[in-house]
C-alpha atoms as a PDB file:
ATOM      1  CA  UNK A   1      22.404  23.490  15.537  1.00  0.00           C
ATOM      2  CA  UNK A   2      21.005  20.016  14.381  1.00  0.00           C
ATOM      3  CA  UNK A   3      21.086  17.430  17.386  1.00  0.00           C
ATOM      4  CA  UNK A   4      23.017  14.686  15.079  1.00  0.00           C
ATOM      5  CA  UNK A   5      26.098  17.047  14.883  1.00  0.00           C
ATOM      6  CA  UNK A   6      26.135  17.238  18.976  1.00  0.00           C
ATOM      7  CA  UNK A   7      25.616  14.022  19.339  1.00  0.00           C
ATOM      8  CA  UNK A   8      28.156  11.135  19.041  1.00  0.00           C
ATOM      9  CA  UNK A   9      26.024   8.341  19.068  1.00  0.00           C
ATOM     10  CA  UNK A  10      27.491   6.542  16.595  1.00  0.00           C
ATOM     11  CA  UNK A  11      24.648   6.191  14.549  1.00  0.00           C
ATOM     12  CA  UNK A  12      24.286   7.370  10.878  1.00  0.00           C
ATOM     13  CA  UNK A  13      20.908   8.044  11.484  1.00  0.00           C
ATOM     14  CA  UNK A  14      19.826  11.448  13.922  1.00  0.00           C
ATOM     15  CA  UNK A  15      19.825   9.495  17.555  1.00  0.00           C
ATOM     16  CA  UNK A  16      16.391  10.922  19.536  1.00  0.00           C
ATOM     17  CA  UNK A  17      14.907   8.567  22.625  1.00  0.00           C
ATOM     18  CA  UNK A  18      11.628  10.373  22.886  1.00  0.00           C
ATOM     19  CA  UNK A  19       8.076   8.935  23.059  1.00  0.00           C
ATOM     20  CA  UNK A  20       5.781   8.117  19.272  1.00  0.00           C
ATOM     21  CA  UNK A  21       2.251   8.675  18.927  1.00  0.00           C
ATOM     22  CA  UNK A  22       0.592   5.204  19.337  1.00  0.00           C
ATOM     23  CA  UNK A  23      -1.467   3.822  16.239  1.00  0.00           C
ATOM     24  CA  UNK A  24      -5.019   2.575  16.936  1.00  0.00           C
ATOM     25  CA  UNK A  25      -4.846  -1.038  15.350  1.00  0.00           C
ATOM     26  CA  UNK A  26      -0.979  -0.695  14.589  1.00  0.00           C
ATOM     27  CA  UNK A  27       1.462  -2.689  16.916  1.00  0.00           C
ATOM     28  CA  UNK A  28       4.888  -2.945  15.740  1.00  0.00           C
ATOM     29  CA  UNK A  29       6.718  -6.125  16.638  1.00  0.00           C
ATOM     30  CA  UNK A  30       7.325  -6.471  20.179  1.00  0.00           C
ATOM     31  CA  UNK A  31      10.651  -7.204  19.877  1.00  0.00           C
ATOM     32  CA  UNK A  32      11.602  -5.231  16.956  1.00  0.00           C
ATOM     33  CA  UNK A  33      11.537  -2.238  15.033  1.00  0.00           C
ATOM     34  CA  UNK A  34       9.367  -0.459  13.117  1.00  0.00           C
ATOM     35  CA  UNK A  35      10.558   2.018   9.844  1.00  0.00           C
ATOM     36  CA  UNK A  36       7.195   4.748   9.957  1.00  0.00           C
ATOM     37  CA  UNK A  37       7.260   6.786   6.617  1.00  0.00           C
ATOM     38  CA  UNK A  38       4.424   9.317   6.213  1.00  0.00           C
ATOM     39  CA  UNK A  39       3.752   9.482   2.063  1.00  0.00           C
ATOM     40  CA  UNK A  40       1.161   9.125  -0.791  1.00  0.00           C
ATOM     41  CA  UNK A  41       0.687   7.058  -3.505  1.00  0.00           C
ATOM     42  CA  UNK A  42       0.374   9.710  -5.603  1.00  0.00           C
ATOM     43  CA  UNK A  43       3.195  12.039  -5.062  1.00  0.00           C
ATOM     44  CA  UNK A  44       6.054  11.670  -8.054  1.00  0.00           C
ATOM     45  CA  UNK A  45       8.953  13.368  -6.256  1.00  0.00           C
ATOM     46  CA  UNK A  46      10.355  11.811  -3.177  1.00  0.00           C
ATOM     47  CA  UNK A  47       7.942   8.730  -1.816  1.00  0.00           C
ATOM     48  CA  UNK A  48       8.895   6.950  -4.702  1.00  0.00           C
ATOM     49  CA  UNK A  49      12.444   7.168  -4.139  1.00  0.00           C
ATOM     50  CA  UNK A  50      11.826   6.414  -0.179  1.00  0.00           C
ATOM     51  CA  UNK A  51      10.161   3.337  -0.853  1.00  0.00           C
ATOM     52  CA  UNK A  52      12.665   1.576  -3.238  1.00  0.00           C
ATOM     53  CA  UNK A  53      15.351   2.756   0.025  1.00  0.00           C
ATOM     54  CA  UNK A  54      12.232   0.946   2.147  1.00  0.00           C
ATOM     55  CA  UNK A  55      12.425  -2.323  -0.515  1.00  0.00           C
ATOM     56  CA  UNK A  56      15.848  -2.354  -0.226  1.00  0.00           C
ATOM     57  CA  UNK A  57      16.216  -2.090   3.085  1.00  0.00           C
ATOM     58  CA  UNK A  58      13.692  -5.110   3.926  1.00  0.00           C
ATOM     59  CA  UNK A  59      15.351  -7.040   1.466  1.00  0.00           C
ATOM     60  CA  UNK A  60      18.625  -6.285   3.614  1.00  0.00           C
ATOM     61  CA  UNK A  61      17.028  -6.759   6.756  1.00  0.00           C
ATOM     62  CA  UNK A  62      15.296  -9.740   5.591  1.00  0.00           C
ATOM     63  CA  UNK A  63      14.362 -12.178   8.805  1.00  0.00           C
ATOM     64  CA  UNK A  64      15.095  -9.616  11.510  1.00  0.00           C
ATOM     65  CA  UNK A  65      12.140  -8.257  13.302  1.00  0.00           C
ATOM     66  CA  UNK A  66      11.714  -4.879  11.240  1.00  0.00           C
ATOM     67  CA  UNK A  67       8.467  -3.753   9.780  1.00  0.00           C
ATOM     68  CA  UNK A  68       7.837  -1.090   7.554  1.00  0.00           C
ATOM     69  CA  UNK A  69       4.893   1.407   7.792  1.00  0.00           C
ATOM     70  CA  UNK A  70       3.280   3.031   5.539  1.00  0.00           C
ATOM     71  CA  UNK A  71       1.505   6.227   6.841  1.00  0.00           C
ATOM     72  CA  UNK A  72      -0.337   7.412   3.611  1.00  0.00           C
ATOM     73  CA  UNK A  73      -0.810  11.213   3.954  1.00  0.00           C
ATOM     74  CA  UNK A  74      -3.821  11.224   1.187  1.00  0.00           C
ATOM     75  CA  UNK A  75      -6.481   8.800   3.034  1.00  0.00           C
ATOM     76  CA  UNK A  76      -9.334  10.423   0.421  1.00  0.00           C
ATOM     77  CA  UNK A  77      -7.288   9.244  -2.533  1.00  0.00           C
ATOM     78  CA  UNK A  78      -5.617   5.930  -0.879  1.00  0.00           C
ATOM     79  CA  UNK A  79      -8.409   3.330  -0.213  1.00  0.00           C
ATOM     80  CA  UNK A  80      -7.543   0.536   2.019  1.00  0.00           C
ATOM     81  CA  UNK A  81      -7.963  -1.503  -1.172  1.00  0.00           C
ATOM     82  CA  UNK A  82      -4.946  -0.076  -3.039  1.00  0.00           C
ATOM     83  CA  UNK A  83      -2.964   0.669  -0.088  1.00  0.00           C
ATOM     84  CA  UNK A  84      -2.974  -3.292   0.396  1.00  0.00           C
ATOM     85  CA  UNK A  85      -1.905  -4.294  -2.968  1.00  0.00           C
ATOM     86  CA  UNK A  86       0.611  -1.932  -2.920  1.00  0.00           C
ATOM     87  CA  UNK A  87       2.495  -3.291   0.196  1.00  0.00           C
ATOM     88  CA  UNK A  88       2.111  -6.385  -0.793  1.00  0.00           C
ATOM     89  CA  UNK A  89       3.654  -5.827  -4.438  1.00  0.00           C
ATOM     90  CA  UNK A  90       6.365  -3.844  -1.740  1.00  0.00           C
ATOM     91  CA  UNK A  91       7.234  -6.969   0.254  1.00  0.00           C
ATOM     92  CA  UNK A  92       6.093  -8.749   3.458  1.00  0.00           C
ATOM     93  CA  UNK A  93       7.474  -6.676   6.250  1.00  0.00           C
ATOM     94  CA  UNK A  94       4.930  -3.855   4.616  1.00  0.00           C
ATOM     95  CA  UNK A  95       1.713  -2.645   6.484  1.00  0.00           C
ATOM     96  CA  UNK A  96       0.134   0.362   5.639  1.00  0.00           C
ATOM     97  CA  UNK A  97      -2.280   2.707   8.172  1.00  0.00           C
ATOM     98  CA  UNK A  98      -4.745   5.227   7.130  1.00  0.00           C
ATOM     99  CA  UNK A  99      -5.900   8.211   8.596  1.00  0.00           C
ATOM    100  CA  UNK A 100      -9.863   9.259   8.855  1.00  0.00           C
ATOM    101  CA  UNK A 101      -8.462  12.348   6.742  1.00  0.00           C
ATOM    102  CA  UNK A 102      -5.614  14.640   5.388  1.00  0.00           C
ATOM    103  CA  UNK A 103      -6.259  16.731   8.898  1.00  0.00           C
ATOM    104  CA  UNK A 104      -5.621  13.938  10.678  1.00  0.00           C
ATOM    105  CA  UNK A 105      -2.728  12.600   9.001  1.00  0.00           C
ATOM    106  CA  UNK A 106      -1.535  16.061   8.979  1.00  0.00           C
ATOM    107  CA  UNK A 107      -1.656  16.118  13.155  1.00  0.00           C
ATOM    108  CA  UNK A 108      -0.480  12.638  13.031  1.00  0.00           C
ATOM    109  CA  UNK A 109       2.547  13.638  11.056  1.00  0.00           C
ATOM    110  CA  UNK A 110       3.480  16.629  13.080  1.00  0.00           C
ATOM    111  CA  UNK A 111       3.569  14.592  16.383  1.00  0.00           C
ATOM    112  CA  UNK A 112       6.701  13.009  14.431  1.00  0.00           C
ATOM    113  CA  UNK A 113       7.898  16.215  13.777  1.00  0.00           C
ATOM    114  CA  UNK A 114       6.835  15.562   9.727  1.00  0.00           C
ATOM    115  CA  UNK A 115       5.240  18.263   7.987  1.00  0.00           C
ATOM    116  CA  UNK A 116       2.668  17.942   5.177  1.00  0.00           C
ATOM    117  CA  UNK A 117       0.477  20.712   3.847  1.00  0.00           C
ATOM    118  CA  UNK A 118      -1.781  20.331   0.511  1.00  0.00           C
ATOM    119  CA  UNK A 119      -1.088  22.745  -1.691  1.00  0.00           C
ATOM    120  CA  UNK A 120      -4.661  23.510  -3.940  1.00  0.00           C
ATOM    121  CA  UNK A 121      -2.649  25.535  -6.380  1.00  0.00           C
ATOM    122  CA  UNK A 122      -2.846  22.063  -8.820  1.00  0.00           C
ATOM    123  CA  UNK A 123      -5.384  19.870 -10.427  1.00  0.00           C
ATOM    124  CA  UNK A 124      -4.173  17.687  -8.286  1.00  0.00           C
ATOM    125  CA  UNK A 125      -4.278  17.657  -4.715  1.00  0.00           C
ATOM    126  CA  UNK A 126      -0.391  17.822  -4.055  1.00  0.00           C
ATOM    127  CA  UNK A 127       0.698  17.103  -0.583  1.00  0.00           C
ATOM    128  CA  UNK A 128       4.495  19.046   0.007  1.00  0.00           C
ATOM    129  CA  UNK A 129       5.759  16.797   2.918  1.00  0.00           C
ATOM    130  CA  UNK A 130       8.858  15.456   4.735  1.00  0.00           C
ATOM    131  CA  UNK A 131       9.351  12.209   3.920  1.00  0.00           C
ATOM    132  CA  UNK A 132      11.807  11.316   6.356  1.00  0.00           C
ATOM    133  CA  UNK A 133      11.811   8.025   7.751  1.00  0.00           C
ATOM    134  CA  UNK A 134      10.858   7.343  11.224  1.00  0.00           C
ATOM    135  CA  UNK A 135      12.597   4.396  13.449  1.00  0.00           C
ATOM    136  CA  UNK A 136      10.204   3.053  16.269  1.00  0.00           C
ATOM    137  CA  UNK A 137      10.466   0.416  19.092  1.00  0.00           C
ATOM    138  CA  UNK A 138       7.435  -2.561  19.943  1.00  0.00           C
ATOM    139  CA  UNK A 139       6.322   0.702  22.339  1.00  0.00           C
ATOM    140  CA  UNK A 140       6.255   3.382  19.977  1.00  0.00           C
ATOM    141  CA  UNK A 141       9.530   4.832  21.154  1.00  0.00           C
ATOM    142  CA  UNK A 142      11.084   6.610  18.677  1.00  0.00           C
ATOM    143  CA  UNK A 143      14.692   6.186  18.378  1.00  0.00           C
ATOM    144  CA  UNK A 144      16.223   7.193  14.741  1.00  0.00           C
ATOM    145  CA  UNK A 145      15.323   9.294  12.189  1.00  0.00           C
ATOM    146  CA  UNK A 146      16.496   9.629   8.668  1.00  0.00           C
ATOM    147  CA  UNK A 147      15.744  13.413   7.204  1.00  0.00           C
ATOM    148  CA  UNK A 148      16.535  12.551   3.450  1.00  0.00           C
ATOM    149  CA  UNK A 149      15.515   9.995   0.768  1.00  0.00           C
ATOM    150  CA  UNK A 150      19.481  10.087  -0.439  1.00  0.00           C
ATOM    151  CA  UNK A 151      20.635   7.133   2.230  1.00  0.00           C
ATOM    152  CA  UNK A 152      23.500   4.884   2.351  1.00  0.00           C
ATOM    153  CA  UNK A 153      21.249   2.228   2.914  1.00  0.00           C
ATOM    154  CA  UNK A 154      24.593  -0.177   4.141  1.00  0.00           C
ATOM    155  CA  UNK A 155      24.668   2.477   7.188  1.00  0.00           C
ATOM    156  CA  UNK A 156      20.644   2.456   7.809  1.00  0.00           C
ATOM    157  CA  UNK A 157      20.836  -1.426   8.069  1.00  0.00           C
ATOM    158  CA  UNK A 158      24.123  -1.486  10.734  1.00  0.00           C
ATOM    159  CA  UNK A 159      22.048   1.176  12.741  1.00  0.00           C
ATOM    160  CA  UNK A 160      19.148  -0.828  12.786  1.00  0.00           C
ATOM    161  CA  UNK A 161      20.863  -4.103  13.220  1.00  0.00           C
ATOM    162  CA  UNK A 162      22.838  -2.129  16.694  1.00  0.00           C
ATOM    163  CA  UNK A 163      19.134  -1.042  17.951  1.00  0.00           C
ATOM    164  CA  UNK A 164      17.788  -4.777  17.276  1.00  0.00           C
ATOM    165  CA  UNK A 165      21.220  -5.918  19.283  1.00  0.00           C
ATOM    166  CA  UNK A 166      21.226  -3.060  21.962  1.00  0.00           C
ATOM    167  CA  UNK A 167      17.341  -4.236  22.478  1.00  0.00           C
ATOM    168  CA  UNK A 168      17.706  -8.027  22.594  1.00  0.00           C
ATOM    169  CA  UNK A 169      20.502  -7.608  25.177  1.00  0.00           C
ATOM    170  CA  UNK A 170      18.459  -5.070  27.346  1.00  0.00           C
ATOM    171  CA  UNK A 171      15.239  -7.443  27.270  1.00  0.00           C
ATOM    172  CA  UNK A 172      17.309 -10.282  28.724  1.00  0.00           C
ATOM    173  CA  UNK A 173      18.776  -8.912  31.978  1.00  0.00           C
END
């Protein structure tokens, strides 16, 4: 049985408290939140749809603490160069971190519980992956996670305005 039908968090997203794998020269905001999406620029089927729900969402979220990672998945094909232009065309809340290689964004991935395999079968290097969307504290503890790209993106903003709230009001006792 999924957790998110036992629990009754209240939360749209699934409701996990469990430790993140830290990122060498990523810190997300102390006192905020970080939304950790493992993708590709070149996929066609669901990153595209995940980051207009990521636009969207910052765009919602706009001024609270809430970044927006990038994780790209294809670190052979995504240069630094293009992964920069494209989170800036994305919005400011958007960073981007790259892997040494597929392997390593592959065992980066699964310590999120994300899958992503490339399949050789095309002319292109295809990547089959996840895509769901990973919700992080300032200490890499993850807290939410969203399993589909289909969102009510109303509900992903409350929940991440409650773990903003539910943060602030635990950092000042």
């Amino acid at each position: 049985m999924m957790p998110s039908l036992l629990n009754n968090s209240g939360f749209y997203g699934m409701a996990i408290d469990e430790p993140g794998e830290n990122l060498t020269g990523y810190q997300p905001p102390q006192n905020g939140l970080s939304v950790i999406f493992f993708g590709y620029r070149q996929c066609g089927t669901v990153c595209p749809v995940q980051l207009v729900n990521l636009m969207e969402l910052s765009q919602l979220l706009d001024g609270a603490e809430v970044e927006f990672l990038f994780v790209t998945l294809d670190p052979e094909n995504d240069t630094p160069e293009v992964l920069g232009q494209t989170m800036e065309s994305l919005g400011k809340a958007f960073r981007f971190y790259r892997p040494e290689t597929h392997r390593a964004a592959q065992k980066l991935a699964s310590t999120y519980n994300d899958f992503a395999v490339k399949q050789r079968s095309s002319e292109d290097d295809l990547i089959a992956h996840s895509a769901h969307l990973h919700v992080v504290t300032g200490e890499f503890r993850r807290r939410l996670v969203y399993t589909t790209p289909d969102l009510n993106l109303k509900l992903v903003e409350q929940d991440l305005r409650r773990l903003l709230k539910d943060k602030n009001s635990e950092s000042s006792i």
